[in-house]
PDB file of N, CA and C in Angstrom:
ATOM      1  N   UNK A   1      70.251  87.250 116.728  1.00  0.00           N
ATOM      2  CA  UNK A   1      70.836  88.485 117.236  1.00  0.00           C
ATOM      3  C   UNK A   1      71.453  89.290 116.102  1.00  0.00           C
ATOM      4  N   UNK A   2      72.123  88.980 115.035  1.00  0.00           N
ATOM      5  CA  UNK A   2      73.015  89.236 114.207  1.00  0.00           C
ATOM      6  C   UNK A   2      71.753  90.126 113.393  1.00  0.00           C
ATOM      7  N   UNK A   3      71.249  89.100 112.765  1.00  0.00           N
ATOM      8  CA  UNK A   3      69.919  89.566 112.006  1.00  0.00           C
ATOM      9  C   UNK A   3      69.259  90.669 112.308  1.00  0.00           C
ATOM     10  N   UNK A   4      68.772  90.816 114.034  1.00  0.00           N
ATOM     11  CA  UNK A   4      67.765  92.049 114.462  1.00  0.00           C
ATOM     12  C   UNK A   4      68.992  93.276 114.382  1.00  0.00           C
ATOM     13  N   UNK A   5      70.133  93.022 115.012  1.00  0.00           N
ATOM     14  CA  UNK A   5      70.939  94.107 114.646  1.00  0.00           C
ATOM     15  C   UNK A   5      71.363  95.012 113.350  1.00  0.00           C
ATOM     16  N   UNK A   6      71.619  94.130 112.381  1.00  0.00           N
ATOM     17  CA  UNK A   6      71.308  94.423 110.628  1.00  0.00           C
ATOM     18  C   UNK A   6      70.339  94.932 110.374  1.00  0.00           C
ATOM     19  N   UNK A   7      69.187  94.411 110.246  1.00  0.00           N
ATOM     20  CA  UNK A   7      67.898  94.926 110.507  1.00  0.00           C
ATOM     21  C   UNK A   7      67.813  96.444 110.850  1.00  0.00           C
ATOM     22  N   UNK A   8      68.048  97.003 112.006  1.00  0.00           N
ATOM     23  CA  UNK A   8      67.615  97.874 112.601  1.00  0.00           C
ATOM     24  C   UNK A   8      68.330  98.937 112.069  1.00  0.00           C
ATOM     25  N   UNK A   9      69.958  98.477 111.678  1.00  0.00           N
ATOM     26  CA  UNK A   9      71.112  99.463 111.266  1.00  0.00           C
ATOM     27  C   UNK A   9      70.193  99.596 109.721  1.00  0.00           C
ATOM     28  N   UNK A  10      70.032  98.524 108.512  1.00  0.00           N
ATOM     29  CA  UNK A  10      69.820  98.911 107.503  1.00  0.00           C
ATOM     30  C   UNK A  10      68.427  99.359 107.230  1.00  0.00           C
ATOM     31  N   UNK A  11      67.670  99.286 108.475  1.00  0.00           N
ATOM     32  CA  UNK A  11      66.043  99.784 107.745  1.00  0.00           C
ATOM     33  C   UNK A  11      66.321 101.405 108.688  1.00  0.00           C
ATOM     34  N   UNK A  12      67.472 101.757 109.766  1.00  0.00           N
ATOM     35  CA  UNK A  12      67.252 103.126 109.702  1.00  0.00           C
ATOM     36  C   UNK A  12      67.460 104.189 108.490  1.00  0.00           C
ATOM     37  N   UNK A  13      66.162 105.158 108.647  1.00  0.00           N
ATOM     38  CA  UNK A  13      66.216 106.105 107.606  1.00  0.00           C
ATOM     39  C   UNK A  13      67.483 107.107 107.892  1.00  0.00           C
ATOM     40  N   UNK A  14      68.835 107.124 108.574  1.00  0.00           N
ATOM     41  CA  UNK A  14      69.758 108.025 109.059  1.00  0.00           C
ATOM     42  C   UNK A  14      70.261 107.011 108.585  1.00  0.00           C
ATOM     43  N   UNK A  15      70.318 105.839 107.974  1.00  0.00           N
ATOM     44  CA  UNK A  15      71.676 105.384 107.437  1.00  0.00           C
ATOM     45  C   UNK A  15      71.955 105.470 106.190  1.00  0.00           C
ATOM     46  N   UNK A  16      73.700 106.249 105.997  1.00  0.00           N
ATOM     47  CA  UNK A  16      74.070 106.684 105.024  1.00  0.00           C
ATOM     48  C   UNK A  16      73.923 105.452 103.855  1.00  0.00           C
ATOM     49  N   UNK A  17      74.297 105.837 102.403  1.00  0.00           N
ATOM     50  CA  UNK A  17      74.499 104.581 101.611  1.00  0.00           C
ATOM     51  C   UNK A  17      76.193 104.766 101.767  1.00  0.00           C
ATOM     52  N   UNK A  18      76.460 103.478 101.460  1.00  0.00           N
ATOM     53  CA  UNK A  18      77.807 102.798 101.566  1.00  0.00           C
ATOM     54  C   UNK A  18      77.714 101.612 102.228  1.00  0.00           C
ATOM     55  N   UNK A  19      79.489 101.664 102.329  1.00  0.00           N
ATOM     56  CA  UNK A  19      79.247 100.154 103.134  1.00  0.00           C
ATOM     57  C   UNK A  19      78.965  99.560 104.555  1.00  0.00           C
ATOM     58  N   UNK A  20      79.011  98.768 105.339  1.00  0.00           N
ATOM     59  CA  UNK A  20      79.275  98.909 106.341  1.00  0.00           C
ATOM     60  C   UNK A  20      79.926  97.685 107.177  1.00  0.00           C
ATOM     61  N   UNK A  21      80.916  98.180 108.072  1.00  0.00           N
ATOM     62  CA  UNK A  21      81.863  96.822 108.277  1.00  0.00           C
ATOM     63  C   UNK A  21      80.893  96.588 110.121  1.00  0.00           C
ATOM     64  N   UNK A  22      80.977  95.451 110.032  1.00  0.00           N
ATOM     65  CA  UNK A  22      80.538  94.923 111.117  1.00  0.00           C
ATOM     66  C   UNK A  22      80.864  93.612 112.045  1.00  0.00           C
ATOM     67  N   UNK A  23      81.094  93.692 113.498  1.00  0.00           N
ATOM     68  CA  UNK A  23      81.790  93.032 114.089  1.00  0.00           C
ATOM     69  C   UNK A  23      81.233  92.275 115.397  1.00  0.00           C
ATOM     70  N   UNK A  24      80.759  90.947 115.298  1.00  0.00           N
ATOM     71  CA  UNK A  24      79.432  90.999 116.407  1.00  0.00           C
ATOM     72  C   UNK A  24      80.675  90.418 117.162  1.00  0.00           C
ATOM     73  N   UNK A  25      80.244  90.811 118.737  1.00  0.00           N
ATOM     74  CA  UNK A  25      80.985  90.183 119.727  1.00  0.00           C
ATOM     75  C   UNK A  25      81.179  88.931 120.337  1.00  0.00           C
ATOM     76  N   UNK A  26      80.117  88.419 119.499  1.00  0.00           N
ATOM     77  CA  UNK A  26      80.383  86.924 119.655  1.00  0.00           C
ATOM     78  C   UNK A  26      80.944  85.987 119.123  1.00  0.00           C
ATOM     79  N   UNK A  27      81.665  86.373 118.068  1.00  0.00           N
ATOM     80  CA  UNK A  27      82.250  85.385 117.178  1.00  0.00           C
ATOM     81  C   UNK A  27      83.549  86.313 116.958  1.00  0.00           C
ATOM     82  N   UNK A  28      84.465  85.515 116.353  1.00  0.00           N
ATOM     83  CA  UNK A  28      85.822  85.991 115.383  1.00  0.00           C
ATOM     84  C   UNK A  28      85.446  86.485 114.217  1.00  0.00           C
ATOM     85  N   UNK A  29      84.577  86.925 113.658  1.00  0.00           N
ATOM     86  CA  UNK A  29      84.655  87.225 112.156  1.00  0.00           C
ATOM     87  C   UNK A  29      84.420  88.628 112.431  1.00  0.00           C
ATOM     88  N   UNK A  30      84.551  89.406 111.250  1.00  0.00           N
ATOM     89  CA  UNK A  30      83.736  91.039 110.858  1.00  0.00           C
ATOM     90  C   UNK A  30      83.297  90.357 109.231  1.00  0.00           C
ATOM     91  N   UNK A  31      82.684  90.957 108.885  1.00  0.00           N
ATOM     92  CA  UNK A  31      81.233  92.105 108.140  1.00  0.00           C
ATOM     93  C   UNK A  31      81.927  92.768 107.465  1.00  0.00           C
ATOM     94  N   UNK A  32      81.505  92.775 106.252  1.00  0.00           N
ATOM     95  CA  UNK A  32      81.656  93.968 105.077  1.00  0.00           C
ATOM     96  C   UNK A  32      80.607  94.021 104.465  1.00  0.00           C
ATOM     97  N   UNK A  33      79.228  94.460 104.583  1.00  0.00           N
ATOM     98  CA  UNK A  33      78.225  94.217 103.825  1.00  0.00           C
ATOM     99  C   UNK A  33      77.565  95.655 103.159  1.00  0.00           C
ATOM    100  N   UNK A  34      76.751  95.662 101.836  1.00  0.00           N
ATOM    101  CA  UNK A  34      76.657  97.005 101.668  1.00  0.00           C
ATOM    102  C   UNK A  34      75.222  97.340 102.208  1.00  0.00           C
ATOM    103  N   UNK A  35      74.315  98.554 101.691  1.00  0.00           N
ATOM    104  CA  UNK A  35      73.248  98.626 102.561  1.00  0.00           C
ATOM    105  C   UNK A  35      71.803  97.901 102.279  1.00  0.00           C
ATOM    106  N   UNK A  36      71.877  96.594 101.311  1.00  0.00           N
ATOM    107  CA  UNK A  36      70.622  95.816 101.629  1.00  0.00           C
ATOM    108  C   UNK A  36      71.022  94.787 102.268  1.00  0.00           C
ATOM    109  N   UNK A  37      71.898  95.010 102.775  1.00  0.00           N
ATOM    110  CA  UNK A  37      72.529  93.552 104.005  1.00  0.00           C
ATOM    111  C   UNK A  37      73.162  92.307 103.274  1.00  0.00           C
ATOM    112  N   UNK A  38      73.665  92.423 102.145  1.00  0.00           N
ATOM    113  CA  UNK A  38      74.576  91.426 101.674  1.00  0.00           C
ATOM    114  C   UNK A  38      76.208  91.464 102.148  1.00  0.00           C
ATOM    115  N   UNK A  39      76.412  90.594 102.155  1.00  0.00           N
ATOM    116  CA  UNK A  39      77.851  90.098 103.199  1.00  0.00           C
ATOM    117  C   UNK A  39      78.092  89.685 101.379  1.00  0.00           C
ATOM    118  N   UNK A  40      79.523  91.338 101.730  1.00  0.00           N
ATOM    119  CA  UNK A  40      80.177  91.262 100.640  1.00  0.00           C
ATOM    120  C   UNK A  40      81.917  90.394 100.563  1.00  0.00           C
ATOM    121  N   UNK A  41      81.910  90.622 102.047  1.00  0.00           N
ATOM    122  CA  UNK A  41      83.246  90.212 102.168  1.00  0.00           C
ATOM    123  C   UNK A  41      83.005  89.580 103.640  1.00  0.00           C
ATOM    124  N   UNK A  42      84.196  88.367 104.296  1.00  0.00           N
ATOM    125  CA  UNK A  42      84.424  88.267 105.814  1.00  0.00           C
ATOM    126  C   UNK A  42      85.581  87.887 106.333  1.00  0.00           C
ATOM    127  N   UNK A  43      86.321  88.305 107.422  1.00  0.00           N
ATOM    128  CA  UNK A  43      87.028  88.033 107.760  1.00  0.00           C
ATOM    129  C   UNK A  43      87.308  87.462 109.142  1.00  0.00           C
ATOM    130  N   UNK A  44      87.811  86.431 108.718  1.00  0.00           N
ATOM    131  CA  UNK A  44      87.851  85.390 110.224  1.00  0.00           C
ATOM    132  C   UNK A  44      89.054  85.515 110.499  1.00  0.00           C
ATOM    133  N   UNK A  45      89.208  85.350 112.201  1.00  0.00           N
ATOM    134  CA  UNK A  45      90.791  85.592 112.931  1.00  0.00           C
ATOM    135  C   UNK A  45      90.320  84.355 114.296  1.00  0.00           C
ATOM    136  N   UNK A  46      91.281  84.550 114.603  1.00  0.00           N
ATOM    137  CA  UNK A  46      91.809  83.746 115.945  1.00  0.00           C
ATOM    138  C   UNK A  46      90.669  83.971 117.570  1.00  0.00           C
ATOM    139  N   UNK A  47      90.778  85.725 117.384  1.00  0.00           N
ATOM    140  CA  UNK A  47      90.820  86.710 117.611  1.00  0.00           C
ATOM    141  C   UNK A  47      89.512  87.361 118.107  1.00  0.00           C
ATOM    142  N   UNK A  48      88.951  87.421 119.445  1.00  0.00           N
ATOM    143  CA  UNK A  48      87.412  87.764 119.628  1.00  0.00           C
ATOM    144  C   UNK A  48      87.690  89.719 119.660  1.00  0.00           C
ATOM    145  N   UNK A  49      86.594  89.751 119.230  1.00  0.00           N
ATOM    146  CA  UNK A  49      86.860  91.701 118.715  1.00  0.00           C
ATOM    147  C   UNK A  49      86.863  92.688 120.018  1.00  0.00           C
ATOM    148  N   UNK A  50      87.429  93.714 119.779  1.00  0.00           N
ATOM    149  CA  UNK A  50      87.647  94.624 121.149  1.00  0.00           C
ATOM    150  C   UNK A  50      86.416  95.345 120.795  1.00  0.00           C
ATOM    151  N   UNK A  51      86.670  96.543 120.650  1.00  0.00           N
ATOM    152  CA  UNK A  51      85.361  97.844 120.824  1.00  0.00           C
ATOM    153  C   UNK A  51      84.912  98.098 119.916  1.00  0.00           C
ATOM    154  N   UNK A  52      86.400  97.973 118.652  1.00  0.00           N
ATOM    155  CA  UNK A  52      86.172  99.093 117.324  1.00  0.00           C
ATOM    156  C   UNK A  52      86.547  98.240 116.143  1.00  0.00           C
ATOM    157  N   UNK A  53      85.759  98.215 114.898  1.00  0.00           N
ATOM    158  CA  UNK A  53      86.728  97.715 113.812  1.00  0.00           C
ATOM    159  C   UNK A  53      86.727  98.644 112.592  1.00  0.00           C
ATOM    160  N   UNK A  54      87.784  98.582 111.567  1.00  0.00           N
ATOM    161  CA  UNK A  54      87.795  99.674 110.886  1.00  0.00           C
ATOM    162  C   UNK A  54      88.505  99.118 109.400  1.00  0.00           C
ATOM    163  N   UNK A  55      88.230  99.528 108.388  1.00  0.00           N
ATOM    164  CA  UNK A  55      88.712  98.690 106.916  1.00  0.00           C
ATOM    165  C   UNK A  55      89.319 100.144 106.689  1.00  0.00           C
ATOM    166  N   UNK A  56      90.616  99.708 106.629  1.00  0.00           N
ATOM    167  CA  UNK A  56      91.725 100.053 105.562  1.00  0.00           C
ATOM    168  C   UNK A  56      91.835 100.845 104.312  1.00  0.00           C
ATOM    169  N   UNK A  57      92.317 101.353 103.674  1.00  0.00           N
ATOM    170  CA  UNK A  57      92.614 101.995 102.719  1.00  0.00           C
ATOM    171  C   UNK A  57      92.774 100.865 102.180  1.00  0.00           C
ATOM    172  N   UNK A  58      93.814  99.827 101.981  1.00  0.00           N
ATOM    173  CA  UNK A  58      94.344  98.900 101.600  1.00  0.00           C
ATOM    174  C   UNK A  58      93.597  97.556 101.413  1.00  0.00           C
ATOM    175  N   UNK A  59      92.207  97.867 102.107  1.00  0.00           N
ATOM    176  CA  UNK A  59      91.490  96.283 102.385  1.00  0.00           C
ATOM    177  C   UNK A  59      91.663  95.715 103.513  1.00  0.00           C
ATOM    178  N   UNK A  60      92.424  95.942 104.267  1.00  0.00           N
ATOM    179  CA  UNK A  60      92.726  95.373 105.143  1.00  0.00           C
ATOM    180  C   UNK A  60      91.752  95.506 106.500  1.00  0.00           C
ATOM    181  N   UNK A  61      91.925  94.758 107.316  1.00  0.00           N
ATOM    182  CA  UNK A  61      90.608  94.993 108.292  1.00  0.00           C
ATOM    183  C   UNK A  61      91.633  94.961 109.998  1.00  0.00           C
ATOM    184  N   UNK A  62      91.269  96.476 110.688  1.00  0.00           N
ATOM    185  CA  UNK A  62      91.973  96.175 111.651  1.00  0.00           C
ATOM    186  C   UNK A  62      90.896  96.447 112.667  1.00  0.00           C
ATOM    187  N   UNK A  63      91.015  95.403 113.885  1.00  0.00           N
ATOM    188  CA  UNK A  63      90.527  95.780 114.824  1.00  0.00           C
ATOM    189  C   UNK A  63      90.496  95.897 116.475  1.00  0.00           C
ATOM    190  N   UNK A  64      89.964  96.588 117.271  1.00  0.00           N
ATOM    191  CA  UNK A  64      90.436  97.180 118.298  1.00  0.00           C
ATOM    192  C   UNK A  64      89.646  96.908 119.526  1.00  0.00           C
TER     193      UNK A  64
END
C-alpha cells in the first residue's frame, strides 16, 4: 500500500521538486522523503495520525 501510494505521488508529472512529508494511516510513523522516494528522515510516536501532518520551521513534525 505504502509503495503504490509513493509511486503514484512521485511518478506524477504535477509533482513539485522538494520534499515531501508523509503519513500513512496505518501506522505511527510520518515520512520525510525527497522526490525519488528516499526516506530521509522518520518519525515514530505513540500516536495513530489524524487528517494532516506538517514539518516545522524548526524540524519538528506536528500532526493533526
Amino acid at each position: 500500500m505504502l509503495t503504490t501510494i509513493l509511486l503514484a505521488t512521485l511518478l506524477n508529472p504535477q509533482t513539485q521538486e522538494g520534499l515531501i512529508v508523509f503519513s500513512p494511516t496505518s501506522t505511527t510513523d510520518a515520512h520525510l522523503l525527497d522526490n525519488d522516494g528516499t526516506i530521509l528522515h522518520t518519525w515514530s510516536t505513540a500516536y495513530m495520525p489524524g487528517q494532516a501532518c506538517y514539518l516545522l520551521p524548526d524540524g519538528d513534525l506536528m500532526r493533526t
